[in-house]
PDB file of N, CA and C in Angstrom:
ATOM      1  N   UNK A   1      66.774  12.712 -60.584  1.00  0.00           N
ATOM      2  CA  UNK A   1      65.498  12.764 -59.877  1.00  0.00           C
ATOM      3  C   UNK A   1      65.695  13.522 -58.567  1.00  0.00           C
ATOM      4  N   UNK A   2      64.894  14.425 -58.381  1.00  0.00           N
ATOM      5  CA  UNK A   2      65.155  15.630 -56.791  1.00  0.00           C
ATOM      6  C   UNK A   2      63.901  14.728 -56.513  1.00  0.00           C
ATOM      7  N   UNK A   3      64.159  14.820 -55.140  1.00  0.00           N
ATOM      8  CA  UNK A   3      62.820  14.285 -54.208  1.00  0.00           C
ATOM      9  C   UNK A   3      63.051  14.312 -52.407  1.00  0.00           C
ATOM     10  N   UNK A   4      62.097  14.250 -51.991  1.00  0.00           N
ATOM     11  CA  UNK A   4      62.141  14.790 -50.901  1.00  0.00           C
ATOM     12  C   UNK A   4      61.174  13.466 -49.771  1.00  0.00           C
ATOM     13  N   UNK A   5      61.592  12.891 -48.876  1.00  0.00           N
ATOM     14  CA  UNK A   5      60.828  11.584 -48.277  1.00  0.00           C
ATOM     15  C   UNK A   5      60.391  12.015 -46.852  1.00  0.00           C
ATOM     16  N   UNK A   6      59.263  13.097 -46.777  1.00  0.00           N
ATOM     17  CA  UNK A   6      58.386  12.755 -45.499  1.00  0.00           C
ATOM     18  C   UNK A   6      58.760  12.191 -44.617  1.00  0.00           C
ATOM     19  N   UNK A   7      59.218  12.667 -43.168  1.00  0.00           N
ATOM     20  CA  UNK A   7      59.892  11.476 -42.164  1.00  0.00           C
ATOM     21  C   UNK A   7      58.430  11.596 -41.050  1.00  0.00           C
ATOM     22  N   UNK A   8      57.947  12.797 -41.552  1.00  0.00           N
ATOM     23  CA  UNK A   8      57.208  13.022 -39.516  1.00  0.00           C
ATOM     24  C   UNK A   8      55.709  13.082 -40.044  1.00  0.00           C
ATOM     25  N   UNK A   9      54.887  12.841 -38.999  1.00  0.00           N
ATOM     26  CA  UNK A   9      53.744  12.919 -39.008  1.00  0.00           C
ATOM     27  C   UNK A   9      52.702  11.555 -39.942  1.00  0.00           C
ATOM     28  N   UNK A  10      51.321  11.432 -40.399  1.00  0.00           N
ATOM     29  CA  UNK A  10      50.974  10.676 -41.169  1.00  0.00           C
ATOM     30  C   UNK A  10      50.708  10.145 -41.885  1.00  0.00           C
ATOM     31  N   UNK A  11      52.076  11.803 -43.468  1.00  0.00           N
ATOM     32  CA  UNK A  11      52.263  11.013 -44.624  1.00  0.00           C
ATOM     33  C   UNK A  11      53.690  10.829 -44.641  1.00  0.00           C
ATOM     34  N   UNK A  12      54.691  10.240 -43.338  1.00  0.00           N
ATOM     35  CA  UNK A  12      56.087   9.723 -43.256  1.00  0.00           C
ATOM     36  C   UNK A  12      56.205   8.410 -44.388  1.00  0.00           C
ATOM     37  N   UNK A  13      57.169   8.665 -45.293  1.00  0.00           N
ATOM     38  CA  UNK A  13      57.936   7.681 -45.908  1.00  0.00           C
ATOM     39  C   UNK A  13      57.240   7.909 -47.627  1.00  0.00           C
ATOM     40  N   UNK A  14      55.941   9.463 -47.505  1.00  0.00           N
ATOM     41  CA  UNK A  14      55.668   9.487 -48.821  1.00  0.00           C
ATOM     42  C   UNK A  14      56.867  10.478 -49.520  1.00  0.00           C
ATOM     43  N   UNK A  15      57.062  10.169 -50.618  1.00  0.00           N
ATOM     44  CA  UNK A  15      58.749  10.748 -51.612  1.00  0.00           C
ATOM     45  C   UNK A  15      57.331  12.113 -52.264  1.00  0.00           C
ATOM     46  N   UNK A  16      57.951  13.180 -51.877  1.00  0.00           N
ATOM     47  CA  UNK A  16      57.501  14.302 -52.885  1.00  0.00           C
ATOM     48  C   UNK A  16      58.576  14.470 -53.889  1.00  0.00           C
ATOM     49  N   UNK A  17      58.242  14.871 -55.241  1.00  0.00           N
ATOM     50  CA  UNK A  17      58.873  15.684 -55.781  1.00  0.00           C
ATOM     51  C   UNK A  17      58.819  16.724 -56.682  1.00  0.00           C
ATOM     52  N   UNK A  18      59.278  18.013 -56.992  1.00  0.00           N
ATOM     53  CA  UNK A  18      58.872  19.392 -57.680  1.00  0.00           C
ATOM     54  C   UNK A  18      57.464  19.239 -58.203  1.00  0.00           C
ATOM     55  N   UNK A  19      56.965  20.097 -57.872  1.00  0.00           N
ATOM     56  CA  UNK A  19      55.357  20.376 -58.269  1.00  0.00           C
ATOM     57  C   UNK A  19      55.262  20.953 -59.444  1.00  0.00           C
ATOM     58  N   UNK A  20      55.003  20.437 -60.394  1.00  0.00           N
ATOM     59  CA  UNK A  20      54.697  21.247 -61.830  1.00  0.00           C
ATOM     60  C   UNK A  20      53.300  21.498 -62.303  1.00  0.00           C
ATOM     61  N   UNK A  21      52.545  22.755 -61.761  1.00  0.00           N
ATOM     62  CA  UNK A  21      51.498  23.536 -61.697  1.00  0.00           C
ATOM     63  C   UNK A  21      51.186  23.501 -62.972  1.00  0.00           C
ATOM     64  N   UNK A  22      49.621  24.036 -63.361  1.00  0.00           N
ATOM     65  CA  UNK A  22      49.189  23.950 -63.655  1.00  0.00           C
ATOM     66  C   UNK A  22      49.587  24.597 -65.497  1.00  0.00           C
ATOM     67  N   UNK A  23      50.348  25.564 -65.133  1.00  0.00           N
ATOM     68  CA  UNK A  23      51.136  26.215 -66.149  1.00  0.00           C
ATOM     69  C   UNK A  23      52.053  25.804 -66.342  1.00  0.00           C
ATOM     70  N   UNK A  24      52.159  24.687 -66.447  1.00  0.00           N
ATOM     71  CA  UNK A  24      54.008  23.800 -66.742  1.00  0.00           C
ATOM     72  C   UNK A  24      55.288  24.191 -66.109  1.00  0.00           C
ATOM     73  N   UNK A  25      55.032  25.215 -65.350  1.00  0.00           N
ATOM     74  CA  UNK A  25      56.380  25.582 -64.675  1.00  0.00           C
ATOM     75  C   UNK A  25      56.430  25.130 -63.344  1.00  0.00           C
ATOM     76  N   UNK A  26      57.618  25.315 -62.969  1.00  0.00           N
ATOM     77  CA  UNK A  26      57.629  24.361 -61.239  1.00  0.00           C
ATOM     78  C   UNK A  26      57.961  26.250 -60.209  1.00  0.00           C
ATOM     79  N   UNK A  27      58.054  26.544 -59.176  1.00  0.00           N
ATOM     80  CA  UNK A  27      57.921  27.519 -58.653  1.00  0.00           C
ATOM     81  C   UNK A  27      59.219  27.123 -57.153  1.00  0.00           C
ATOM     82  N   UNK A  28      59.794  28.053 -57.125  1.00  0.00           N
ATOM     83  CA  UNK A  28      60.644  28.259 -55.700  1.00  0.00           C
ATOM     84  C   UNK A  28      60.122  29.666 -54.995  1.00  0.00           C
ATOM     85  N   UNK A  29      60.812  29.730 -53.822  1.00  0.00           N
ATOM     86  CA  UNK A  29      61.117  31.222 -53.404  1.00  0.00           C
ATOM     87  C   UNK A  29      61.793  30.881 -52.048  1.00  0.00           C
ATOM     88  N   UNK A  30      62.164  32.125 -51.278  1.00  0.00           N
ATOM     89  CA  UNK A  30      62.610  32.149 -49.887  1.00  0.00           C
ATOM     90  C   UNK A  30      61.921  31.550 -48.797  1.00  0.00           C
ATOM     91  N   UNK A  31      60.936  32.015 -49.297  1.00  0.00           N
ATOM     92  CA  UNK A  31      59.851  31.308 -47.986  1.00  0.00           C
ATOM     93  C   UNK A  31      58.209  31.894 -48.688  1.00  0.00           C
ATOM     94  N   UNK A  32      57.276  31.799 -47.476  1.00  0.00           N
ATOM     95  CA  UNK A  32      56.255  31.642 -47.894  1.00  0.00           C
ATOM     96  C   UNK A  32      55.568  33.160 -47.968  1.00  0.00           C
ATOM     97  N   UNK A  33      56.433  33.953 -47.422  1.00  0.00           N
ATOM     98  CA  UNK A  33      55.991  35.535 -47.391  1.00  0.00           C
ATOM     99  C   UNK A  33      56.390  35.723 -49.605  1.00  0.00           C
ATOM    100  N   UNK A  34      57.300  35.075 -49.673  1.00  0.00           N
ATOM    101  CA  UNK A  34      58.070  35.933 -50.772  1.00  0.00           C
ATOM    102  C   UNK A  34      57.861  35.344 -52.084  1.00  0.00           C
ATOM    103  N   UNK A  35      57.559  36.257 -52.936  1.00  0.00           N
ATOM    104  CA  UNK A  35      56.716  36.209 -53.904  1.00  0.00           C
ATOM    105  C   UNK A  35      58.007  34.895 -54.669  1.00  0.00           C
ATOM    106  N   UNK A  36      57.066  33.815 -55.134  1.00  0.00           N
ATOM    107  CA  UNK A  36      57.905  32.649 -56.051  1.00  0.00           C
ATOM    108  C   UNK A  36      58.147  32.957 -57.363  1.00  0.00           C
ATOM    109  N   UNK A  37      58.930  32.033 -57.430  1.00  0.00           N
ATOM    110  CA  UNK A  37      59.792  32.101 -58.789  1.00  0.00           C
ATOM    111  C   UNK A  37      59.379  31.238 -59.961  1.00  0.00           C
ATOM    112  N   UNK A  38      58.780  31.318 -60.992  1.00  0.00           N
ATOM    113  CA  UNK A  38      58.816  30.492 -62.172  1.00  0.00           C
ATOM    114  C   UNK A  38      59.838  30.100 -62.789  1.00  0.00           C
ATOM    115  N   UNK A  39      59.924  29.122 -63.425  1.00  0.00           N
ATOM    116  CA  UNK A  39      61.027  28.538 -64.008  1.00  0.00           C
ATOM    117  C   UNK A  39      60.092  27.150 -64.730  1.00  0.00           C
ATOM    118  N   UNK A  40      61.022  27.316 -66.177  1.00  0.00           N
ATOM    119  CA  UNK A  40      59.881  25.998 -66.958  1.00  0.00           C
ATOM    120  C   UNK A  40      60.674  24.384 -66.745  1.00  0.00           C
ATOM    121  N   UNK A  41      62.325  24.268 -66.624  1.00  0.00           N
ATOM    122  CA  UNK A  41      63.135  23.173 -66.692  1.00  0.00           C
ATOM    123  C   UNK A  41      63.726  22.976 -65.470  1.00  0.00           C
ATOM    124  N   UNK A  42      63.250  21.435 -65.093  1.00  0.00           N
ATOM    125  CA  UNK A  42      64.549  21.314 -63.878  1.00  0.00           C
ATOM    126  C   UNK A  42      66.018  21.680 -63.689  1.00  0.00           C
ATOM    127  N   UNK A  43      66.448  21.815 -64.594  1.00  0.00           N
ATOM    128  CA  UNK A  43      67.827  23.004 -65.137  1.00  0.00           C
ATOM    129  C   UNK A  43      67.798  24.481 -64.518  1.00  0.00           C
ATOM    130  N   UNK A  44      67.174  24.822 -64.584  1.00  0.00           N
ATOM    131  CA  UNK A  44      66.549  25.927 -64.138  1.00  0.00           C
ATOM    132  C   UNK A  44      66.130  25.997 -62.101  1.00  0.00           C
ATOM    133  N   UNK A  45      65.600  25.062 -62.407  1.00  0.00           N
ATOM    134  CA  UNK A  45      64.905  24.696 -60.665  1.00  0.00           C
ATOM    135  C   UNK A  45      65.992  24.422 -60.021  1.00  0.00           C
ATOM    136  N   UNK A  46      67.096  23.641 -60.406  1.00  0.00           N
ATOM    137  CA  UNK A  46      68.374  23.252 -59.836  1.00  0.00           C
ATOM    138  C   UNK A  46      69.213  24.707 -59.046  1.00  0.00           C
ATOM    139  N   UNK A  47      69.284  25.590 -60.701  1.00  0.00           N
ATOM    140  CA  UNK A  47      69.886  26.982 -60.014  1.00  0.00           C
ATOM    141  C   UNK A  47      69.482  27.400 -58.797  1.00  0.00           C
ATOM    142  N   UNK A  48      68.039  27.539 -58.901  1.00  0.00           N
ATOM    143  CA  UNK A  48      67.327  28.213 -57.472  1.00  0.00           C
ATOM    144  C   UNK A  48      67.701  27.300 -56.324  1.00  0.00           C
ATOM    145  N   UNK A  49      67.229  26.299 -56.291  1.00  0.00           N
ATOM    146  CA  UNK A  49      68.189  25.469 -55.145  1.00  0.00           C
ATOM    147  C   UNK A  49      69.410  25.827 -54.423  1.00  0.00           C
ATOM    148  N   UNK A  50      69.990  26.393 -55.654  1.00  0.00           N
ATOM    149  CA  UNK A  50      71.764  26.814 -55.137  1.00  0.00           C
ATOM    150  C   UNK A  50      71.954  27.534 -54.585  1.00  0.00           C
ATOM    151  N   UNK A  51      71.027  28.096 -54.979  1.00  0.00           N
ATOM    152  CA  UNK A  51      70.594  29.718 -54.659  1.00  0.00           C
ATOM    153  C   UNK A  51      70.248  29.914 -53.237  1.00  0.00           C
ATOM    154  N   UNK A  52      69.332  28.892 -52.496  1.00  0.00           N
ATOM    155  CA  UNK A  52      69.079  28.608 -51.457  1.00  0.00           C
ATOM    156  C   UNK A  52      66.997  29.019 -51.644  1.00  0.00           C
ATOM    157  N   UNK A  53      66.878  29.183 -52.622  1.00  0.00           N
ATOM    158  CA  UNK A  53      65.802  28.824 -52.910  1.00  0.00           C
ATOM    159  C   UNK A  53      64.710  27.488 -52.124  1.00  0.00           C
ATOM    160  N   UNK A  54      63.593  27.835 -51.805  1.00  0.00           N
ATOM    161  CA  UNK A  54      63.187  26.502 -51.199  1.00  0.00           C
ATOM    162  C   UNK A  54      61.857  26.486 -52.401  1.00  0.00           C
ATOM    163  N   UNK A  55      62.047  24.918 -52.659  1.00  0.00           N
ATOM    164  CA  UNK A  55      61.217  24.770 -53.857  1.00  0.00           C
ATOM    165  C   UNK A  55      59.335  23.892 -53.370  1.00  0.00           C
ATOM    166  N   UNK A  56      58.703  23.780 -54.266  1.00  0.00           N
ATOM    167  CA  UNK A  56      57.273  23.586 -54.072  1.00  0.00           C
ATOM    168  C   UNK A  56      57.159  22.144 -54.410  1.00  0.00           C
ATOM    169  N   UNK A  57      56.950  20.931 -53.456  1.00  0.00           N
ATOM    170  CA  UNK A  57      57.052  19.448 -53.768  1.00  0.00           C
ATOM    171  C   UNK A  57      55.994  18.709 -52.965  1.00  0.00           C
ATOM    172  N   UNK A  58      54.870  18.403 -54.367  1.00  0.00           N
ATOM    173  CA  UNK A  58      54.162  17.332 -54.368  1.00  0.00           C
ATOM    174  C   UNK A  58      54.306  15.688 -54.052  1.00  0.00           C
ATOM    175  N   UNK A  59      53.133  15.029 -54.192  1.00  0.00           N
ATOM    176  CA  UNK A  59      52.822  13.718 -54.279  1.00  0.00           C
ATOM    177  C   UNK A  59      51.374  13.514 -54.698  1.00  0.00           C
ATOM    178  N   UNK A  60      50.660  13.755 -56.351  1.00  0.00           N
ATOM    179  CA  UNK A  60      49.716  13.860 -56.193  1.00  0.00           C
ATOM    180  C   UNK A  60      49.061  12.445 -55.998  1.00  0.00           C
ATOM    181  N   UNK A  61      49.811  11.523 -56.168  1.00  0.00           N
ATOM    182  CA  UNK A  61      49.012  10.346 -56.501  1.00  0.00           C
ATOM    183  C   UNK A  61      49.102   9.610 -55.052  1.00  0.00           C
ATOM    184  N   UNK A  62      49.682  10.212 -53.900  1.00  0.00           N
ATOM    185  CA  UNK A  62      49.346  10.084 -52.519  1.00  0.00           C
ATOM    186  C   UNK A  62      48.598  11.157 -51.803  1.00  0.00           C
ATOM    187  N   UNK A  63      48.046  12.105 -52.519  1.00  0.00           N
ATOM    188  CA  UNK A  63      47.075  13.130 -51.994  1.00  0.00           C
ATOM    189  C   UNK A  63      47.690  13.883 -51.737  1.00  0.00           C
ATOM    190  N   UNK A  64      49.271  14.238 -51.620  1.00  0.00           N
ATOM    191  CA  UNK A  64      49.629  15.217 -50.838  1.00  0.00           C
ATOM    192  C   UNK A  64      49.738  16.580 -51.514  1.00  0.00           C
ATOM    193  N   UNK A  65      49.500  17.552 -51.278  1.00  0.00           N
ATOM    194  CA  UNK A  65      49.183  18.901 -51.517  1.00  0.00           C
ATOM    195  C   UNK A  65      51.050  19.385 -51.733  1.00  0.00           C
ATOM    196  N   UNK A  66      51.226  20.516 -52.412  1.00  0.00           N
ATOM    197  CA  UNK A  66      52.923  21.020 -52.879  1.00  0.00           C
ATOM    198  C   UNK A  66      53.189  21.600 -51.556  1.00  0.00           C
ATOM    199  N   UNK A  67      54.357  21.544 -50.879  1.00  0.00           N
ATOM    200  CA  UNK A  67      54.674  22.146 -49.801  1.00  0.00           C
ATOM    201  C   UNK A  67      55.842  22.418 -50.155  1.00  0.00           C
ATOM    202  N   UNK A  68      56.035  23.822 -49.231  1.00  0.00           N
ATOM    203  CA  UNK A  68      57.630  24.282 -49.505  1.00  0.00           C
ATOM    204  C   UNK A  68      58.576  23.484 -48.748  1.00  0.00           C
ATOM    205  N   UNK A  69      59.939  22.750 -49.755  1.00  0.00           N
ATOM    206  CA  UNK A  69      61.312  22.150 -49.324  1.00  0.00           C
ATOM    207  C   UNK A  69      62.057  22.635 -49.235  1.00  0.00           C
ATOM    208  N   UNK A  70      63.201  22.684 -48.196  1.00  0.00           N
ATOM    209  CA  UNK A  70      64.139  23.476 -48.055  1.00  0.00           C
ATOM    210  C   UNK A  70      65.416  23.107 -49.116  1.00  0.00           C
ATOM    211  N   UNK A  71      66.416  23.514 -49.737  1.00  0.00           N
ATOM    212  CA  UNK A  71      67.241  23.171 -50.348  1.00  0.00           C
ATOM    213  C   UNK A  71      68.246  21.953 -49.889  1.00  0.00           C
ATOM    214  N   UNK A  72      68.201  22.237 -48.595  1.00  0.00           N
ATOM    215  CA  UNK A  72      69.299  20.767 -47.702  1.00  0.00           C
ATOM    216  C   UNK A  72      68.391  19.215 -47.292  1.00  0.00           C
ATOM    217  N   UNK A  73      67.393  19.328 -47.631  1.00  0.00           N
ATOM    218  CA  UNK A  73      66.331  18.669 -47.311  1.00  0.00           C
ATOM    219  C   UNK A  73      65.697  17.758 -49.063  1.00  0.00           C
ATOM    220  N   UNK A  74      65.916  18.515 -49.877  1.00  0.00           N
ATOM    221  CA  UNK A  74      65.592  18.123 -51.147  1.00  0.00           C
ATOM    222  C   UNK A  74      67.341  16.917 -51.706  1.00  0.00           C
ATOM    223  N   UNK A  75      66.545  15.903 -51.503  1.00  0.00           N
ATOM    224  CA  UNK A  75      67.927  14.717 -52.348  1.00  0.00           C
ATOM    225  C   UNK A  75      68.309  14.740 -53.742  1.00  0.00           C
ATOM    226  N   UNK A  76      69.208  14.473 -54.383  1.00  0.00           N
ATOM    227  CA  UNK A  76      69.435  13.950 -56.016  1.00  0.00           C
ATOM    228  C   UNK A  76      69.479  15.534 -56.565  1.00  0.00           C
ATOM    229  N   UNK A  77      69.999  16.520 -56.179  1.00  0.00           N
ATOM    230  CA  UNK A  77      70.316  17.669 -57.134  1.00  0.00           C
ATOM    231  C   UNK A  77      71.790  17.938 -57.176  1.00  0.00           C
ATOM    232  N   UNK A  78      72.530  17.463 -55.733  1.00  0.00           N
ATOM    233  CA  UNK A  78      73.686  17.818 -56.041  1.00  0.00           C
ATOM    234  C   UNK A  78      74.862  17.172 -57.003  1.00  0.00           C
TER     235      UNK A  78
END
């Protein structure tokens, strides 16, 4: 399980984890200028991580919208 736990602001202590859009794939990239990456398996999403990839992580069932995670910041991949 990768996931990521909100420390700041007034959704602190909600756990995001990989956003899997609407097209079944989950999405990384460098940042927010640079065009993202598809990928269909967390197998896959893991690489980009390594990569230094920063990946796209939800909480829909706490409202929270996918925001980009940084790779050192995302738990449970290594």
């Amino acid at each position: 399980m990768h996931y990521y736990d909100v420390r700041f602001g007034k959704n602190a202590g909600i756990r995001l984890t990989p956003h899997r859009f609407r097209d079944g794939r989950f999405r990384a990239s460098r940042g927010k200028s640079d065009p993202p990456k598809h990928v269909q398996t967390v197998e896959e999403l893991i690489a980009l991580i390594r990569q230094g990839q920063m990946v796209r992580m939800s909480n829909p069932k706490a409202g929270h919208p996918p925001s980009l995670i940084s790779p050192k910041s995302i738990e449970g991949w290594r």
